[in-house]
Protein backbone atom coordinates (compact mmCIF):
# COMPACT_ATOMS: atom_id res chain seq x y z
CA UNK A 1 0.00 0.00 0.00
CA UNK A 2 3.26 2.72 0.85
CA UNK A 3 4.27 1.98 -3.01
CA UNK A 4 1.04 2.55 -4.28
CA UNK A 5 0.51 5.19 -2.15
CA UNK A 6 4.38 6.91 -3.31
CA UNK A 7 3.62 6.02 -7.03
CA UNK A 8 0.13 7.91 -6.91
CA UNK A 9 1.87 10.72 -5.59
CA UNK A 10 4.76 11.18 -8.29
CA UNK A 11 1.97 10.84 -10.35
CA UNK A 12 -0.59 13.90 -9.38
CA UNK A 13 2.78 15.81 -8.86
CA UNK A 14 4.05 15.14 -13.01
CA UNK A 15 0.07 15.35 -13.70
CA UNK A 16 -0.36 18.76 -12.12
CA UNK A 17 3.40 20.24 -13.74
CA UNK A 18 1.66 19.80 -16.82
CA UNK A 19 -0.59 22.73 -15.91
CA UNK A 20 2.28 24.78 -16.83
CA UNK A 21 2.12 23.52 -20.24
CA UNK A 22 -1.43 23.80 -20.18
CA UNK A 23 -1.64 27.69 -19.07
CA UNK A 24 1.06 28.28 -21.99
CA UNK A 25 -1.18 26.91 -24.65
CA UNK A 26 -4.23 28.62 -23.38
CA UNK A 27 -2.95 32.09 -22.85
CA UNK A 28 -0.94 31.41 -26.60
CA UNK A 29 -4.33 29.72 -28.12
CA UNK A 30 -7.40 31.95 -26.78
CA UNK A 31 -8.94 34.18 -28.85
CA UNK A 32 -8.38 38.15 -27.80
CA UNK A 33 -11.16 39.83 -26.39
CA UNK A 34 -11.49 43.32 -27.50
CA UNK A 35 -12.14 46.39 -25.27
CA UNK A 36 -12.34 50.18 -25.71
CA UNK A 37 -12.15 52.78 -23.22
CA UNK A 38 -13.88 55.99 -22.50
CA UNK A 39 -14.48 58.86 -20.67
CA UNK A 40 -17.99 59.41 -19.07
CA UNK A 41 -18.09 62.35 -17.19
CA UNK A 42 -14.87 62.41 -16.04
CA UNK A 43 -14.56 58.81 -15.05
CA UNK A 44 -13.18 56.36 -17.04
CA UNK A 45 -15.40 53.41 -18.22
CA UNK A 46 -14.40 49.99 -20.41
CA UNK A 47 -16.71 48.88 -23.40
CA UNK A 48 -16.68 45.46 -25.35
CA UNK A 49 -15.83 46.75 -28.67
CA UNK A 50 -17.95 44.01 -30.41
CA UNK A 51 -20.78 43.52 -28.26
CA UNK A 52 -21.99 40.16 -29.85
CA UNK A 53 -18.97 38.56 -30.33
CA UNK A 54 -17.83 35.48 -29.07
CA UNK A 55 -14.51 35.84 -28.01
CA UNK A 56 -15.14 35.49 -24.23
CA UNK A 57 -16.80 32.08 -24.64
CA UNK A 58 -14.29 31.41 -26.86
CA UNK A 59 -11.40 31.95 -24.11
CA UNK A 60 -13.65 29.41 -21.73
CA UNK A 61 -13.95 27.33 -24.93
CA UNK A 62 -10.54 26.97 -25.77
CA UNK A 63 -9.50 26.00 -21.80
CA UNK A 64 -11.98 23.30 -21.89
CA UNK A 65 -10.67 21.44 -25.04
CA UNK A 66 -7.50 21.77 -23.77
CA UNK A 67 -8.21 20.83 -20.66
CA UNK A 68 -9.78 17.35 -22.61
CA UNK A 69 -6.48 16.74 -24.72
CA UNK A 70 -4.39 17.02 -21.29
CA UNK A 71 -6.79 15.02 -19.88
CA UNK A 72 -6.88 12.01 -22.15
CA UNK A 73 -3.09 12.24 -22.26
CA UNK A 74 -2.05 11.98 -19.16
CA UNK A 75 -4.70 8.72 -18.81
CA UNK A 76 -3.25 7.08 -21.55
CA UNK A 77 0.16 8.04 -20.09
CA UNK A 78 -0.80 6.57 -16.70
CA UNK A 79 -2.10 3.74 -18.72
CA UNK A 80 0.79 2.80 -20.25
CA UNK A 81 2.94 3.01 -17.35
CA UNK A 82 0.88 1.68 -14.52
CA UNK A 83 -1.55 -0.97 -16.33
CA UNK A 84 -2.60 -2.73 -12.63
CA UNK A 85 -4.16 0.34 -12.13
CA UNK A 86 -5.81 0.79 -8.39
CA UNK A 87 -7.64 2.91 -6.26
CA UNK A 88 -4.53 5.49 -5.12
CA UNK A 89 -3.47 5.80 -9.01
CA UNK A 90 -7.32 6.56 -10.16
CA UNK A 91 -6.84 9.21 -7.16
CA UNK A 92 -3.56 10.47 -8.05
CA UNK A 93 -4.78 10.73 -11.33
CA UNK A 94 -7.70 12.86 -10.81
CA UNK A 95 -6.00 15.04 -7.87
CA UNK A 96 -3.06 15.86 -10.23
CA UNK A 97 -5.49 17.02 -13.04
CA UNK A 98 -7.44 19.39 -10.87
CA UNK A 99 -4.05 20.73 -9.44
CA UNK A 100 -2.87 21.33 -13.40
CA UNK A 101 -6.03 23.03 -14.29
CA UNK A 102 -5.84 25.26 -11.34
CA UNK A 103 -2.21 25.76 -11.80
CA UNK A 104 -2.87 26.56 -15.95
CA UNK A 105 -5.43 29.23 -14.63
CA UNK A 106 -3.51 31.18 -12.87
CA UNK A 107 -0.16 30.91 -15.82
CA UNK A 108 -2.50 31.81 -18.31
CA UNK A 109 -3.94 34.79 -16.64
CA UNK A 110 -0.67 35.59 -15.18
CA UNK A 111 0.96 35.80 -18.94
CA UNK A 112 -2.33 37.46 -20.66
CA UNK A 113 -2.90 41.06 -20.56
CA UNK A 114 -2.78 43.02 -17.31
CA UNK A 115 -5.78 42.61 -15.06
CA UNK A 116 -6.50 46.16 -14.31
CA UNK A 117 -8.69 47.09 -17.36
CA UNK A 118 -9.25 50.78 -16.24
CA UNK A 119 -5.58 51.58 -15.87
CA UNK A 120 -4.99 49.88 -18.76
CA UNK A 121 -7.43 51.90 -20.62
CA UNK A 122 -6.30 54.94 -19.49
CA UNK A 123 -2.77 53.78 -20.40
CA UNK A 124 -3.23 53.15 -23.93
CA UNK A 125 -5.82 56.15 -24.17
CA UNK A 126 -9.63 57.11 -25.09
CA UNK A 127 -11.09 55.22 -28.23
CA UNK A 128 -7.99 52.58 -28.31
CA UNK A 129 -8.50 48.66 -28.63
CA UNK A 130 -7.13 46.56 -26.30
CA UNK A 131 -7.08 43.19 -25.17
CA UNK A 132 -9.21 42.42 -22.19
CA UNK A 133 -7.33 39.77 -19.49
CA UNK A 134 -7.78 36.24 -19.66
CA UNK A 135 -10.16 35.34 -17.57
CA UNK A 136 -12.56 31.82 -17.36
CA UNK A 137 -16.21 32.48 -16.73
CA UNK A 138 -17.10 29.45 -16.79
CA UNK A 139 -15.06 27.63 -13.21
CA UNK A 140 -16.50 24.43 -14.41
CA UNK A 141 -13.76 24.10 -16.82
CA UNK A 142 -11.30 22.97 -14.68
CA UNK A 143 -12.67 19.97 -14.05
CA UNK A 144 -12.23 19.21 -17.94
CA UNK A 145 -8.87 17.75 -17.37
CA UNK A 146 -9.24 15.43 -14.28
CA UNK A 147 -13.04 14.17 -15.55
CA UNK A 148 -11.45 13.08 -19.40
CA UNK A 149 -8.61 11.39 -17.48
CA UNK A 150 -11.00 9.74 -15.31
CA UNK A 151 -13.00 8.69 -18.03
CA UNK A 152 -10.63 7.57 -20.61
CA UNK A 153 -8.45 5.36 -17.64
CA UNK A 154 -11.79 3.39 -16.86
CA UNK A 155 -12.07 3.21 -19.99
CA UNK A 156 -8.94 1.66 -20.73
CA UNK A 157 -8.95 -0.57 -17.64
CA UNK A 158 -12.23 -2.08 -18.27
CA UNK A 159 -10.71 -2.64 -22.20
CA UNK A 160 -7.33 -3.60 -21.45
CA UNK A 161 -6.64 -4.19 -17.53
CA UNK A 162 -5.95 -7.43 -16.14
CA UNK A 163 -8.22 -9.32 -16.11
CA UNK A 164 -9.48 -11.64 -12.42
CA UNK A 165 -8.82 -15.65 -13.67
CA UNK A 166 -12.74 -17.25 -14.64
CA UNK A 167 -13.07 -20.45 -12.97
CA UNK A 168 -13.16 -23.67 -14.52
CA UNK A 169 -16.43 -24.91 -15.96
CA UNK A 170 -17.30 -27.88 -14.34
CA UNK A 171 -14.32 -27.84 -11.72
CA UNK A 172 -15.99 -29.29 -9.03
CA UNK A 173 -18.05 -31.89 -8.04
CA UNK A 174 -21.68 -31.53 -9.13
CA UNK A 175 -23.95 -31.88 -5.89
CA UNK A 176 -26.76 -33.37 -7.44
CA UNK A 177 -30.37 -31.77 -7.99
CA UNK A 178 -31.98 -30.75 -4.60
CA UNK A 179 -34.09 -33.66 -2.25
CA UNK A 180 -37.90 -33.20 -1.58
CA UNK A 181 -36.03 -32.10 2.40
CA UNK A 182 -34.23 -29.62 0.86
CA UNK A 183 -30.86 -30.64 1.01
C-alpha cells in the first residue's frame, strides 16, 4: 500500500506540472477579447468593442478542449505506465489534473494582458483597442482535465486491464439436484 501510495503521488505531482504547459497553450491559443475605453463624465469606463462577439466564450472554450487533450493524455500516459491500475493511481490521477487546471489558470492569466482594465485603458488612451485579461467564466472548466482522465483510464482498464482468472467450468463436483427435504 506505501508503493502505491508513493507512485500515486509522483503521479498527481508530473500530472499537475503539466498545468504549466497547459496555461502556456491557453494564454498562446485563446482568442483576444477586444475592449475600448472611454471617458464618461470624467470617469473612465471599459466597453466590449464588439458587443456580440464570441470571443469570451471562446477563451472558456478553448481552456476546456485543452483541458480534454491534457486530460486524455495523461490517462493514456498513466495507462501505459501503470496498467494494474488501483484505487490510489485513479486518485492520483484525478487530484493531479485538478491541481494542473488550477495551476494553468492562474499561468495563463498571469501571462495574458494586465488585469486592471481601467488603468490599462487609461494607459493606452480614449477610443484605443485593447485586449481584455484572460479570464474563465465558466469555473467548471477545470474539471475538464481530471473528468477526461477519469474517463478515458476506466475506460482503458475495463478494455485492457488485467483481467481476475474465470473459474473452470465444471471444476468441481456436481452436488446433485436438490431432495424433496431440501438438502
Amino acid at each position: 500500500m506505501r508503493t502505491e501510495l508513493r507512485e500515486a503521488a509522483v503521479i498527481a505531482v508530473a500530472v499537475a506540472l503539466g498545468g504549466v504547459l497547459l496555461g502556456v497553450l491557453w494564454w498562446w491559443l485563446a482568442p483576444h477579447v477586444p475592449l475600448i475605453g472611454d471617458v464618461v463624465e470624467k470617469n473612465w469606463v471599459v466597453y466590449l468593442k464588439d458587443t456580440e462577439g464570441e470571443q469570451a466564450i471562446g477563451v472558456d472554450g478553448t481552456f476546456t478542449l485543452l483541458g480534454l487533450c491534457f486530460g486524455a493524455v495523461s490517462a493514456l500516459v498513466v495507462f501505459l505506465l501503470r496498467r494494474r491500475g488501483g484505487v490510489p493511481l485513479v486518485v492520483g490521477l484525478a487530484l493531479g489534473g485538478l491541481l494542473g487546471s488550477l495551476l494553468a489558470w492562474r499561468v495563463g492569466v498571469w501571462l495574458g494582458p494586465a488585469e486592471d482594465v481601467i488603468a490599462h485603458a487609461r494607459e493606452v488612451g480614449r477610443g484605443v483597442t485593447f485586449t481584455a485579461p484572460l479570464k474563465l467564466g465558466a469555473k467548471g472548466a477545470l474539471l475538464a482535465w481530471p473528468l477526461a482522465a477519469l474517463v478515458l483510464h476506466l475506460g482503458l482498464m475495463a478494455l485492457f486491464g488485467p483481467r481476475d482468472p474465470e473459474p473452470e467450468f465444471g471444476a468441481g463436483p456436481y452436488p446433485g439436484p436438490p431432495t424433496a427435504d431440501g438438502r
